[in-house]
C-alpha atoms as a PDB file:
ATOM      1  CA  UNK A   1      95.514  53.372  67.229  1.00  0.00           C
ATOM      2  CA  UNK A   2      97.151  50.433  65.300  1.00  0.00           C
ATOM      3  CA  UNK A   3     100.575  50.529  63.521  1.00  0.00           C
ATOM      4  CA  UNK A   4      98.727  50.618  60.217  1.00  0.00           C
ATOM      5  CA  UNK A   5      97.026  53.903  61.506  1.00  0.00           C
ATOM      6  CA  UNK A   6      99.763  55.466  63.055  1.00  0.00           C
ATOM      7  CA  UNK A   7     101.971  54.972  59.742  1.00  0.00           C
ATOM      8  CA  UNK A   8      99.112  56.490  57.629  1.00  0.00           C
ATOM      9  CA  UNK A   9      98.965  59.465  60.129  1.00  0.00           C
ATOM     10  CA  UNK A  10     102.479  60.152  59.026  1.00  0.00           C
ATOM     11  CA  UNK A  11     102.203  60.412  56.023  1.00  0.00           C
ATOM     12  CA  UNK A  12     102.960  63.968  54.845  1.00  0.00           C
ATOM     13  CA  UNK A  13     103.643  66.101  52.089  1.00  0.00           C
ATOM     14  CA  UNK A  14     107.508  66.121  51.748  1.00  0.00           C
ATOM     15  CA  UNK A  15     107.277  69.532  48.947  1.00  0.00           C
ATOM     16  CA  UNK A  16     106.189  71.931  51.801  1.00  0.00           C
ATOM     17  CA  UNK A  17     102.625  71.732  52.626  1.00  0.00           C
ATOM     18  CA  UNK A  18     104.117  70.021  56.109  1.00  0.00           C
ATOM     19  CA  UNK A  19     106.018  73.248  56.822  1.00  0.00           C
ATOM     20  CA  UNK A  20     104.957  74.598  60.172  1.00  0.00           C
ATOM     21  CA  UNK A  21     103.836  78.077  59.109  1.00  0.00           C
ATOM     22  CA  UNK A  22     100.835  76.519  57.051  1.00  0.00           C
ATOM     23  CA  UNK A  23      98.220  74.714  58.157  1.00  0.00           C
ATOM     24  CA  UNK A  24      95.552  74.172  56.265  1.00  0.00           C
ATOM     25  CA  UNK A  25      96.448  73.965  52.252  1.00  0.00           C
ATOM     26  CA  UNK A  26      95.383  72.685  48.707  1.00  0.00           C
ATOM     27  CA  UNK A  27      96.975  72.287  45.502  1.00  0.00           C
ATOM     28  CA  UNK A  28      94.866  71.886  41.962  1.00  0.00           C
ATOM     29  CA  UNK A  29      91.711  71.570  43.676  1.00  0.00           C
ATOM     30  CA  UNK A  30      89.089  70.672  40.953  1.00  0.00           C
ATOM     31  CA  UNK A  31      85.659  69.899  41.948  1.00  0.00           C
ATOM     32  CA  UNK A  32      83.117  68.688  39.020  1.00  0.00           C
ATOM     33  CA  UNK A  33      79.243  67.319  40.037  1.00  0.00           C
ATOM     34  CA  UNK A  34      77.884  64.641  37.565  1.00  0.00           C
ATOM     35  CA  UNK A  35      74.130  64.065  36.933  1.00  0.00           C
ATOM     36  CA  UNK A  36      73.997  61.313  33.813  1.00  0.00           C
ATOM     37  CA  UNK A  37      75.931  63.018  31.199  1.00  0.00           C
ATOM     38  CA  UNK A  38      76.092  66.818  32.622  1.00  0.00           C
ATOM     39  CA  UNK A  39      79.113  67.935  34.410  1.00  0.00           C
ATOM     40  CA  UNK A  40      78.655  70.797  36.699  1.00  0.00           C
ATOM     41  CA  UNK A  41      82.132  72.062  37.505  1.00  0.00           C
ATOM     42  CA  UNK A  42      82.795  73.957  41.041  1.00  0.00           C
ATOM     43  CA  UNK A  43      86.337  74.667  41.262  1.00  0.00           C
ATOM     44  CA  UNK A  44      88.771  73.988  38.671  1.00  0.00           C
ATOM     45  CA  UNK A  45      92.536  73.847  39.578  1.00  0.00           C
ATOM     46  CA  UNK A  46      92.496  75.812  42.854  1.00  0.00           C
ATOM     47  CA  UNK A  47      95.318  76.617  45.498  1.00  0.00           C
ATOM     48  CA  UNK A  48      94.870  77.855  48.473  1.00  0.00           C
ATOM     49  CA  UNK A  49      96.763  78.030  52.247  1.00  0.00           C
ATOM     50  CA  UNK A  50      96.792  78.898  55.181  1.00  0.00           C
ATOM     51  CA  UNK A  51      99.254  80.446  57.730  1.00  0.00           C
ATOM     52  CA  UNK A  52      99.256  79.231  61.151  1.00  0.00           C
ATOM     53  CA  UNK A  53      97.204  81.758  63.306  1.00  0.00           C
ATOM     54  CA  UNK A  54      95.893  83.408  60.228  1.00  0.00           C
ATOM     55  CA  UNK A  55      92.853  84.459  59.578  1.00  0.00           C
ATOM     56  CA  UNK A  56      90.766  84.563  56.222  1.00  0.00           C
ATOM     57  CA  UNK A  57      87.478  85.516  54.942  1.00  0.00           C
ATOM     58  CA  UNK A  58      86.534  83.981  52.130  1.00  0.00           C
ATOM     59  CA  UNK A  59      83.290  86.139  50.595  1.00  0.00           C
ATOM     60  CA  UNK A  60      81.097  84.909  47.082  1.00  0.00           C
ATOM     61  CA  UNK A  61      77.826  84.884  45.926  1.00  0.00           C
ATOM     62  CA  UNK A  62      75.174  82.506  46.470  1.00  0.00           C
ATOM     63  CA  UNK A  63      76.129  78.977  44.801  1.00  0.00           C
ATOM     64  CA  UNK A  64      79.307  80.037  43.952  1.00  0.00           C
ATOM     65  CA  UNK A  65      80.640  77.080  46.134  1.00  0.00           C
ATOM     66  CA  UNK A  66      81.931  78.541  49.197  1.00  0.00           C
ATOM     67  CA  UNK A  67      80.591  75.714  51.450  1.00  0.00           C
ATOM     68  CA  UNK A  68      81.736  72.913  49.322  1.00  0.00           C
ATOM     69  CA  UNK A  69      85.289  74.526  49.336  1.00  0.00           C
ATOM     70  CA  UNK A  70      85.151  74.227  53.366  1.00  0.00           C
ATOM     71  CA  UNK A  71      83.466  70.627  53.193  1.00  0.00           C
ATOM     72  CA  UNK A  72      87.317  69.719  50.246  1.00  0.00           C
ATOM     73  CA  UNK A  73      89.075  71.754  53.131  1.00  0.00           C
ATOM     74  CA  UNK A  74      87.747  70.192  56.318  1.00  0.00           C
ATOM     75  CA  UNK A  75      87.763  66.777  54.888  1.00  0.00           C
ATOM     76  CA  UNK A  76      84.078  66.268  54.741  1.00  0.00           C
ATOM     77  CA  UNK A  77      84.083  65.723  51.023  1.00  0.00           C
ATOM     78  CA  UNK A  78      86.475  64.207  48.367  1.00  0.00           C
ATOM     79  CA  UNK A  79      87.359  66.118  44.979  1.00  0.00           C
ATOM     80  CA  UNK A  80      87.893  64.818  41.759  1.00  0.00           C
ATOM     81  CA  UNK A  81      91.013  65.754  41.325  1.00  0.00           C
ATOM     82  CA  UNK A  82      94.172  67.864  43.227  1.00  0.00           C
ATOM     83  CA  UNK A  83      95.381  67.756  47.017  1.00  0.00           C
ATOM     84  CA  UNK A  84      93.987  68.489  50.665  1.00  0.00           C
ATOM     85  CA  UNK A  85      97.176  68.860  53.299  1.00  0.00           C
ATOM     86  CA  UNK A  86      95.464  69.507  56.499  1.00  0.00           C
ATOM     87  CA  UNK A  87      98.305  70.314  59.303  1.00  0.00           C
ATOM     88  CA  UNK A  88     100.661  68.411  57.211  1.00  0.00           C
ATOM     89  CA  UNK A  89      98.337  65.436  56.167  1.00  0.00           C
ATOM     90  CA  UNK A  90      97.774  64.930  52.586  1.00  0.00           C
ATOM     91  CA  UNK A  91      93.925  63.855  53.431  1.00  0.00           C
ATOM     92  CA  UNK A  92      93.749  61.296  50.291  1.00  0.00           C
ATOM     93  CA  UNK A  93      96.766  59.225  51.531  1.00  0.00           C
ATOM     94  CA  UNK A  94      94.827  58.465  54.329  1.00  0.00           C
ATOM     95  CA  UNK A  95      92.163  56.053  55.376  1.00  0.00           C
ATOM     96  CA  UNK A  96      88.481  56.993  56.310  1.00  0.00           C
ATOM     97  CA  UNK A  97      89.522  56.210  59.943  1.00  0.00           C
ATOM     98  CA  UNK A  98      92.716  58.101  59.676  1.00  0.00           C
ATOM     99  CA  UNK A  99      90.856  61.173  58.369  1.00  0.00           C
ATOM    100  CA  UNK A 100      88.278  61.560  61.147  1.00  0.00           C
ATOM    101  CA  UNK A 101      91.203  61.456  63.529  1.00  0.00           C
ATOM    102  CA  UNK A 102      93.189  64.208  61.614  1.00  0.00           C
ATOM    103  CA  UNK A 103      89.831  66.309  61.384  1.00  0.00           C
ATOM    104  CA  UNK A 104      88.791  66.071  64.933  1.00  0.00           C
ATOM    105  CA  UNK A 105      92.543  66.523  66.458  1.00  0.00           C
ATOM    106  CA  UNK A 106      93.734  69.684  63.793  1.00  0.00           C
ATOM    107  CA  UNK A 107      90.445  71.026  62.665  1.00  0.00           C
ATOM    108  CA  UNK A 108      86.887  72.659  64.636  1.00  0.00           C
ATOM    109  CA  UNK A 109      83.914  73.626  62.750  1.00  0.00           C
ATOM    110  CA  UNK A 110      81.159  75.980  63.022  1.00  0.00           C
ATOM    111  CA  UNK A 111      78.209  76.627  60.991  1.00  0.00           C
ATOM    112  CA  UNK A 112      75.308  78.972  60.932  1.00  0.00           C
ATOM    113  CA  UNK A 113      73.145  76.439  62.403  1.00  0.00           C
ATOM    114  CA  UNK A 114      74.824  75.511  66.195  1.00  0.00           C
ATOM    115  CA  UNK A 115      74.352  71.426  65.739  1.00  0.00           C
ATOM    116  CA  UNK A 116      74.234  70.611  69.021  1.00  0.00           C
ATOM    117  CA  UNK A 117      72.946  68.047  70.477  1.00  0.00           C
ATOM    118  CA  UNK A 118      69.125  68.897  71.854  1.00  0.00           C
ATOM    119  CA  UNK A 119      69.368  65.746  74.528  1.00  0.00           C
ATOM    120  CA  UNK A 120      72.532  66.945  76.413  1.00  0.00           C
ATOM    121  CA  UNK A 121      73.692  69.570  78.247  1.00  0.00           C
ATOM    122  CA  UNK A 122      75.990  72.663  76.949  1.00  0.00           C
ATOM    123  CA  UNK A 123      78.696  71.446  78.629  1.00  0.00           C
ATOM    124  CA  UNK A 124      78.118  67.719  77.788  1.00  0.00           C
ATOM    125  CA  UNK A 125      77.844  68.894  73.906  1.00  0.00           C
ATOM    126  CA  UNK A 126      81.414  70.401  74.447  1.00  0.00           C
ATOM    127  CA  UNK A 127      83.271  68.034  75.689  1.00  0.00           C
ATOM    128  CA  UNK A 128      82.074  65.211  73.563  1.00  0.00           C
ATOM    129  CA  UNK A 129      85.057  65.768  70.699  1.00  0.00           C
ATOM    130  CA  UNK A 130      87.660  65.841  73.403  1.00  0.00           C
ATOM    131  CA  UNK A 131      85.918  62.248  74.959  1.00  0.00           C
ATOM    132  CA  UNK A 132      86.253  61.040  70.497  1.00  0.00           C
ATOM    133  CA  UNK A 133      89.876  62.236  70.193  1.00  0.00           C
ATOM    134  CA  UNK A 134      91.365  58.929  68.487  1.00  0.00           C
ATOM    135  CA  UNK A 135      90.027  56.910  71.232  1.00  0.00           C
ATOM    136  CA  UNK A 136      89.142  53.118  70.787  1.00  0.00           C
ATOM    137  CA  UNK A 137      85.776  53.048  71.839  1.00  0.00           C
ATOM    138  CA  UNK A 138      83.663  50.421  72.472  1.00  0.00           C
ATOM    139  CA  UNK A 139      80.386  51.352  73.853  1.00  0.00           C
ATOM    140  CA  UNK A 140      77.537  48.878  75.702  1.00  0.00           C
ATOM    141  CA  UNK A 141      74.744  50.278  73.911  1.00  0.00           C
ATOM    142  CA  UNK A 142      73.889  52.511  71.533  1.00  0.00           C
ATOM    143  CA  UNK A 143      71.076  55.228  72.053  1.00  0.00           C
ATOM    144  CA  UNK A 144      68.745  56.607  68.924  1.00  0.00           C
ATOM    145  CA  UNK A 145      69.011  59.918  68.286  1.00  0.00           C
ATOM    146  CA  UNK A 146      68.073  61.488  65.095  1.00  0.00           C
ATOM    147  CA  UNK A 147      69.371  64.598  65.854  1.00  0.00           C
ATOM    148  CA  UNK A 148      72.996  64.017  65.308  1.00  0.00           C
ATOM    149  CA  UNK A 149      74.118  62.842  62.106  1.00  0.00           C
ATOM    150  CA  UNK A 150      75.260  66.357  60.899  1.00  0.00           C
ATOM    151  CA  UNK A 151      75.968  67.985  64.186  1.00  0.00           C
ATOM    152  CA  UNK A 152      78.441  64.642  64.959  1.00  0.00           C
ATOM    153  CA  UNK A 153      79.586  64.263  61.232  1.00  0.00           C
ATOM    154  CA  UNK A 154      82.075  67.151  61.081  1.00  0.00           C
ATOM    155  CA  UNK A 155      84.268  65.918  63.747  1.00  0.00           C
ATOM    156  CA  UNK A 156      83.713  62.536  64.869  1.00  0.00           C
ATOM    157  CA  UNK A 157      85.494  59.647  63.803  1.00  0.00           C
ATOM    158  CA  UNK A 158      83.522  58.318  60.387  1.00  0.00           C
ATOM    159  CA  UNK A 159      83.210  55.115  61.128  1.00  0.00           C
ATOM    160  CA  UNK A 160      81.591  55.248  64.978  1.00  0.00           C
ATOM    161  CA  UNK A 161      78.046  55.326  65.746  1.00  0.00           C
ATOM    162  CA  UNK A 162      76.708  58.647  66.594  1.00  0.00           C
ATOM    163  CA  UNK A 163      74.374  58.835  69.056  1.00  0.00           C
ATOM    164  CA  UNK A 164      76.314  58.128  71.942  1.00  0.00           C
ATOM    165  CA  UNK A 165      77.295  60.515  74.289  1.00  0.00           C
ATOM    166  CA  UNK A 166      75.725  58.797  77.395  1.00  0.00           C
ATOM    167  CA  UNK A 167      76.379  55.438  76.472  1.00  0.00           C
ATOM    168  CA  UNK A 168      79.690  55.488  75.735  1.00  0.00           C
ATOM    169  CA  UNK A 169      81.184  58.009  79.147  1.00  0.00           C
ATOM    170  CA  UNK A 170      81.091  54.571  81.225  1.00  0.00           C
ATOM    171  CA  UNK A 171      83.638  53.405  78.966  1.00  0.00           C
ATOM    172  CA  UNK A 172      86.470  55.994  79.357  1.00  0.00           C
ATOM    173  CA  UNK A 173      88.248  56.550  83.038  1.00  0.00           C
ATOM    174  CA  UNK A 174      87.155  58.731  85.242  1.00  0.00           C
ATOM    175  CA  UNK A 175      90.782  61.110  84.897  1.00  0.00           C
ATOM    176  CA  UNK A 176      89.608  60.973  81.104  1.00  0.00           C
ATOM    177  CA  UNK A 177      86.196  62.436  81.744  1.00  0.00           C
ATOM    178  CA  UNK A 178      87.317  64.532  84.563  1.00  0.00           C
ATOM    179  CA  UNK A 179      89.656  66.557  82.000  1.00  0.00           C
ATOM    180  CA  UNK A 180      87.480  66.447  79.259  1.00  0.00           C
ATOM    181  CA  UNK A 181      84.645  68.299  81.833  1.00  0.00           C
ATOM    182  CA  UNK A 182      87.393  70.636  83.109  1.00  0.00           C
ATOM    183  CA  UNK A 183      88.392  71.752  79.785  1.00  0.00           C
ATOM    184  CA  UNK A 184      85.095  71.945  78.981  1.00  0.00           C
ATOM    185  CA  UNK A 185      83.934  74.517  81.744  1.00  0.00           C
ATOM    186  CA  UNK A 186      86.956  76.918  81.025  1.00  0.00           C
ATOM    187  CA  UNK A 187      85.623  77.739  77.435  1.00  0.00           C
ATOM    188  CA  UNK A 188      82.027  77.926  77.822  1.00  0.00           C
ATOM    189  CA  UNK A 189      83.280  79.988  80.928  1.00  0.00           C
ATOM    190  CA  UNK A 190      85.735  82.061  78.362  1.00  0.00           C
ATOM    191  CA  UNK A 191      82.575  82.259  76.149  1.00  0.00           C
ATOM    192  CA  UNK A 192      80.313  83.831  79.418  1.00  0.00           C
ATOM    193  CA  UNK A 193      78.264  80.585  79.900  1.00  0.00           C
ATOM    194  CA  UNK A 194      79.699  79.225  82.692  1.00  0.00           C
ATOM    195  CA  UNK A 195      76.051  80.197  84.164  1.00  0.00           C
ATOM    196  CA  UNK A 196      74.912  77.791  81.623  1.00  0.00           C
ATOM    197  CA  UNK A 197      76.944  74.419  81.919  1.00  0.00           C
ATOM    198  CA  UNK A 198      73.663  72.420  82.848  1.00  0.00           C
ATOM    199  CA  UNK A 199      71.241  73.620  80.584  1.00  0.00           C
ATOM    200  CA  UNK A 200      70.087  72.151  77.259  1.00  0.00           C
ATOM    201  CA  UNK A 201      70.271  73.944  73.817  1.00  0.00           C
ATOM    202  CA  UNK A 202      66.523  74.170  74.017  1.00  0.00           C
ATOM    203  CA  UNK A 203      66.911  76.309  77.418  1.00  0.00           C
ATOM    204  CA  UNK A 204      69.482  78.613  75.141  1.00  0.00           C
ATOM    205  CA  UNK A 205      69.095  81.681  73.187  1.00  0.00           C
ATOM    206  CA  UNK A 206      70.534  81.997  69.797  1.00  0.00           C
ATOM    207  CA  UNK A 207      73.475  83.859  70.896  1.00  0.00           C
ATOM    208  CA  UNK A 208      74.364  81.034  73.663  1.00  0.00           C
ATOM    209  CA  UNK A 209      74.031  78.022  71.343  1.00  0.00           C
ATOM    210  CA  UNK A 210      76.168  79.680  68.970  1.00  0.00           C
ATOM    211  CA  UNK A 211      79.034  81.112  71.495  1.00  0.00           C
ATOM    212  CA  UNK A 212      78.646  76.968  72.681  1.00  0.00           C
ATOM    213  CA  UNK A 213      79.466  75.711  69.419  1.00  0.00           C
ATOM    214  CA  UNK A 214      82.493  77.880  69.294  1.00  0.00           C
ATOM    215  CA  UNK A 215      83.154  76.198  72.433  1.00  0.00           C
ATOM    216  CA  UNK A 216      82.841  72.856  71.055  1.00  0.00           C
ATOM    217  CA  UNK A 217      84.875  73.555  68.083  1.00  0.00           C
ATOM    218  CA  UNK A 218      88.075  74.503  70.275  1.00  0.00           C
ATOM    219  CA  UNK A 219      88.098  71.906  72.689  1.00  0.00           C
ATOM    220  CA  UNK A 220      90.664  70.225  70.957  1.00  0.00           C
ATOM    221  CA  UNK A 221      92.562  72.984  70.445  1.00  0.00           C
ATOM    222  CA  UNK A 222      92.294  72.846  66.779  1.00  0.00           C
ATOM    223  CA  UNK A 223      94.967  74.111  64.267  1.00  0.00           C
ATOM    224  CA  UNK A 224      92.347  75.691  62.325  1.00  0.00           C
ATOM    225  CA  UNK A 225      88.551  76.590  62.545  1.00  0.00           C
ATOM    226  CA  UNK A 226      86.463  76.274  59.392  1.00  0.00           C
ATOM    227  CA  UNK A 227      83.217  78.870  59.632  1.00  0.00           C
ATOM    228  CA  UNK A 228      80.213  78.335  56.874  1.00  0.00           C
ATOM    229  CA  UNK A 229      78.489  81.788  57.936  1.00  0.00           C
ATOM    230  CA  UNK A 230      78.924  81.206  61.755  1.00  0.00           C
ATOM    231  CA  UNK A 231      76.953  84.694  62.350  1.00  0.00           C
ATOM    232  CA  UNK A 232      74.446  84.194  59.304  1.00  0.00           C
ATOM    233  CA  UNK A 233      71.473  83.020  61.630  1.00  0.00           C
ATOM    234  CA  UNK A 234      72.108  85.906  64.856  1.00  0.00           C
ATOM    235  CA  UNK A 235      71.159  89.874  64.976  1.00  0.00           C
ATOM    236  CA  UNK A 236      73.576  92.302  64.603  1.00  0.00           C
ATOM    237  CA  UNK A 237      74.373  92.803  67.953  1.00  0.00           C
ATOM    238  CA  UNK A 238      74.728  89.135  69.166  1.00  0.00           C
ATOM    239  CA  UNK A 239      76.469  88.402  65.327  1.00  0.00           C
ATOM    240  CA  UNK A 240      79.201  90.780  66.639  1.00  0.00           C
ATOM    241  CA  UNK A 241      79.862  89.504  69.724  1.00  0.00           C
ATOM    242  CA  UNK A 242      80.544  86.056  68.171  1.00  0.00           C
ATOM    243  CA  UNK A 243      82.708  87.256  66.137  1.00  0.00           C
ATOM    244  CA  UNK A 244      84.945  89.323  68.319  1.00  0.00           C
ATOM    245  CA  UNK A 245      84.989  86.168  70.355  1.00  0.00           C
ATOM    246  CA  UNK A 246      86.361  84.196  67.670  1.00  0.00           C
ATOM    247  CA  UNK A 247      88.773  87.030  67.427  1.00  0.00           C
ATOM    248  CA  UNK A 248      89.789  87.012  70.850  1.00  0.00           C
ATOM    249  CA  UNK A 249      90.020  83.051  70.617  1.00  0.00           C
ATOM    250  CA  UNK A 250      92.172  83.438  67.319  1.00  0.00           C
ATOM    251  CA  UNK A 251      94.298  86.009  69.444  1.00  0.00           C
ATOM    252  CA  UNK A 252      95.138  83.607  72.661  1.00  0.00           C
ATOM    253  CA  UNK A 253      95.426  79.924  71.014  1.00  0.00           C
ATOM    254  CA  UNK A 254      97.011  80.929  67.729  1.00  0.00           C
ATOM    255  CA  UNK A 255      94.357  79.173  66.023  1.00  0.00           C
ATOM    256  CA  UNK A 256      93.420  79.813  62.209  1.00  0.00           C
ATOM    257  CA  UNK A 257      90.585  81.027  61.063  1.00  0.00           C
ATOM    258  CA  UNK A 258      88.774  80.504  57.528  1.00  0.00           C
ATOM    259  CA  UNK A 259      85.641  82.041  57.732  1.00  0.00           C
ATOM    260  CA  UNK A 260      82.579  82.020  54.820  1.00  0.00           C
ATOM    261  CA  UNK A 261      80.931  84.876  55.458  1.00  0.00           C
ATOM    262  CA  UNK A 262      78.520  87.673  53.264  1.00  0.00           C
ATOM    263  CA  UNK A 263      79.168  90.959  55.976  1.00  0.00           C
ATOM    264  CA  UNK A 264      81.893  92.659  54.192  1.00  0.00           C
ATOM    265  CA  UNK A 265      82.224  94.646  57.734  1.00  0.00           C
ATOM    266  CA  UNK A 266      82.955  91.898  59.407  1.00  0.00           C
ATOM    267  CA  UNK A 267      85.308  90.531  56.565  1.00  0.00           C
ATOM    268  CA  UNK A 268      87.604  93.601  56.745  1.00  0.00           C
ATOM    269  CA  UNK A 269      88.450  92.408  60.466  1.00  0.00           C
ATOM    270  CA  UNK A 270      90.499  89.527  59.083  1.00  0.00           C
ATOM    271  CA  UNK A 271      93.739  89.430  57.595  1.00  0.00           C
ATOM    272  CA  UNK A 272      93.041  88.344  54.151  1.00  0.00           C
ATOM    273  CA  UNK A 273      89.897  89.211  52.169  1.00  0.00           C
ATOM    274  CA  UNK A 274      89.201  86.675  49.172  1.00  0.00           C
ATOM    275  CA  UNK A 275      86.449  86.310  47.184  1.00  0.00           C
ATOM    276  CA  UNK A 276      85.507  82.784  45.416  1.00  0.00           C
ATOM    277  CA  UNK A 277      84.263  83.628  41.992  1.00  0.00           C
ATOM    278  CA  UNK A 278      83.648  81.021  38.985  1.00  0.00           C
ATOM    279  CA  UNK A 279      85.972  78.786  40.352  1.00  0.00           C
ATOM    280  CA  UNK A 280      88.757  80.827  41.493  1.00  0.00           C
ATOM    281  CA  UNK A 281      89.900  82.548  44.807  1.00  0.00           C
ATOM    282  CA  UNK A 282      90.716  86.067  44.218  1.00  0.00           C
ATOM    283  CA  UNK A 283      92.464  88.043  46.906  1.00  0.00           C
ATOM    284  CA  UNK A 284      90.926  92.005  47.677  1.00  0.00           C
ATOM    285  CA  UNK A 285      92.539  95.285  48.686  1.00  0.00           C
ATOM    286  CA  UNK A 286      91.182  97.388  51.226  1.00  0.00           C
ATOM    287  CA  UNK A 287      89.095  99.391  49.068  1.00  0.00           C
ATOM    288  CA  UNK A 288      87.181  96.298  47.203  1.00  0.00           C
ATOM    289  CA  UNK A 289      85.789  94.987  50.755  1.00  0.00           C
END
């Protein structure tokens, strides 16, 4: 990472978004989509944090912007107007480069859809953000894959090529992708697929792929993990096993969670309940979940 970098990674919010009991954070969050002269606004003016270890469910109706709010959280997406602080970071100080790093060290994602990566193996998918982490890479070739663009795009660096698993392990050490494989086994052992290092998403059930991309989103020991209906796409019974495994994951790393989510039963496990409605993030009692 050059000097430039390394001072743009520093800089922080000195009026307490820094402060080591938050983690994720935003101030006057205003979202508006433009299509020739109408303006479609999203969010208008909205705070929001995060405790470390915390965890929040964040339930809303259908459009009322719940997955753009994790996109303005995670990084993915700019607003028009007001602050992102992710682990400390005020995300608009920094450059496009400086993000990616920020959102693949501090952040994991996982979305209804799994993303992985159909040409590799479970554990090659998992320890492919660990392999990314701020590394200079320069790879020998590049392979085509049209799978990845989304599955990559949440915690990659932005401005790398993604399809490049294969082409680019050559170019780390061997102690580099010996640690990143040994990290990886211990989760998707943690997650009960350590039967299931070697096989492809394709050779997966729904439950698997899903318990891997939990996997994947931890490898880097994330501050937080964002979840855009992480369960929305599994039965009941393989939905709640995910989800107590998140749990359990929250419970032993510390790590936040902010999950989307429409099961209200699974909702009421979480510390906070808040519901996103016109705008605005309204926190529920007990007896309005």
């Amino acid at each position: 990472m050059s000097e430039v970098l390394e001072s743009k990674m520093e800089q922080r919010n000195p009026a307490g978004h820094g402060a080591d009991d938050v983690v994720l954070s935003c101030t006057g969050l205003t979202m508006t989509y433009s299509e020739g002269k109408l303006r479609t606004p999203v969010f208008d003016g909205l705070d929001f944090s995060v405790k470390r270890g915390e965890t929040v469910a964040i339930l809303g109706a259908s459009g009322a912007g719940k997955s753009t709010l994790l996109h303005l959280l995670g990084g993915l997406d700019t607003p028009t107007k007001g602050e992102v602080y992710v682990d400390g970071h005020r995300m608009s100080a920094l450059s496009n480069r400086a993000r990616g790093i920020v959102r693949n060290k501090s952040l994991g994602f996982v979305y209804q859809f799994h993303h992985l990566l159909p040409e590799f193996t479970a554990l090659e998918n998992v320890m492919l953000p660990i392999l990314l982490s701020g590394r200079s890479m320069q790879p020998r070739r590049i392979l085509g894959a049209s799978s990845v663009a989304f599955g990559l795009a949440a915690f990659v660096l932005v401005d790398l090529p993604l399809a490049i698993l294969h082409s680019v392990i050559d170019e780390f050490q061997a102690p580099s992708v010996a640690q990143a494989r040994e990290r990886a086994t211990v989760l998707l052992e943690s997650v009960g697929l350590g039967h299931r290092l070697h096989h492809k998403p394709g050779e997966l059930s729904g439950g698997e792929r899903q318990r891997a991309a939990v996997a994947r989103a931890l490898i880097n020991r994330p501050a937080c993990v964002l979840g855009d209906e992480p369960t929305g796409n599994l039965d009941e019974k393989t939905a709640a096993t995910v989800f107590e495994l998140m749990l359990a994951l929250n419970r032993e790393q510390g790590t936040s969670l902010v999950l989307v989510t429409h099961d209200r039963r699974l909702a009421r496990r979480l510390d906070r309940v808040l519901e996103l409605h016109e705008g605005k993030l309204r926190q529920l009692d007990a007896a309005e979940v």
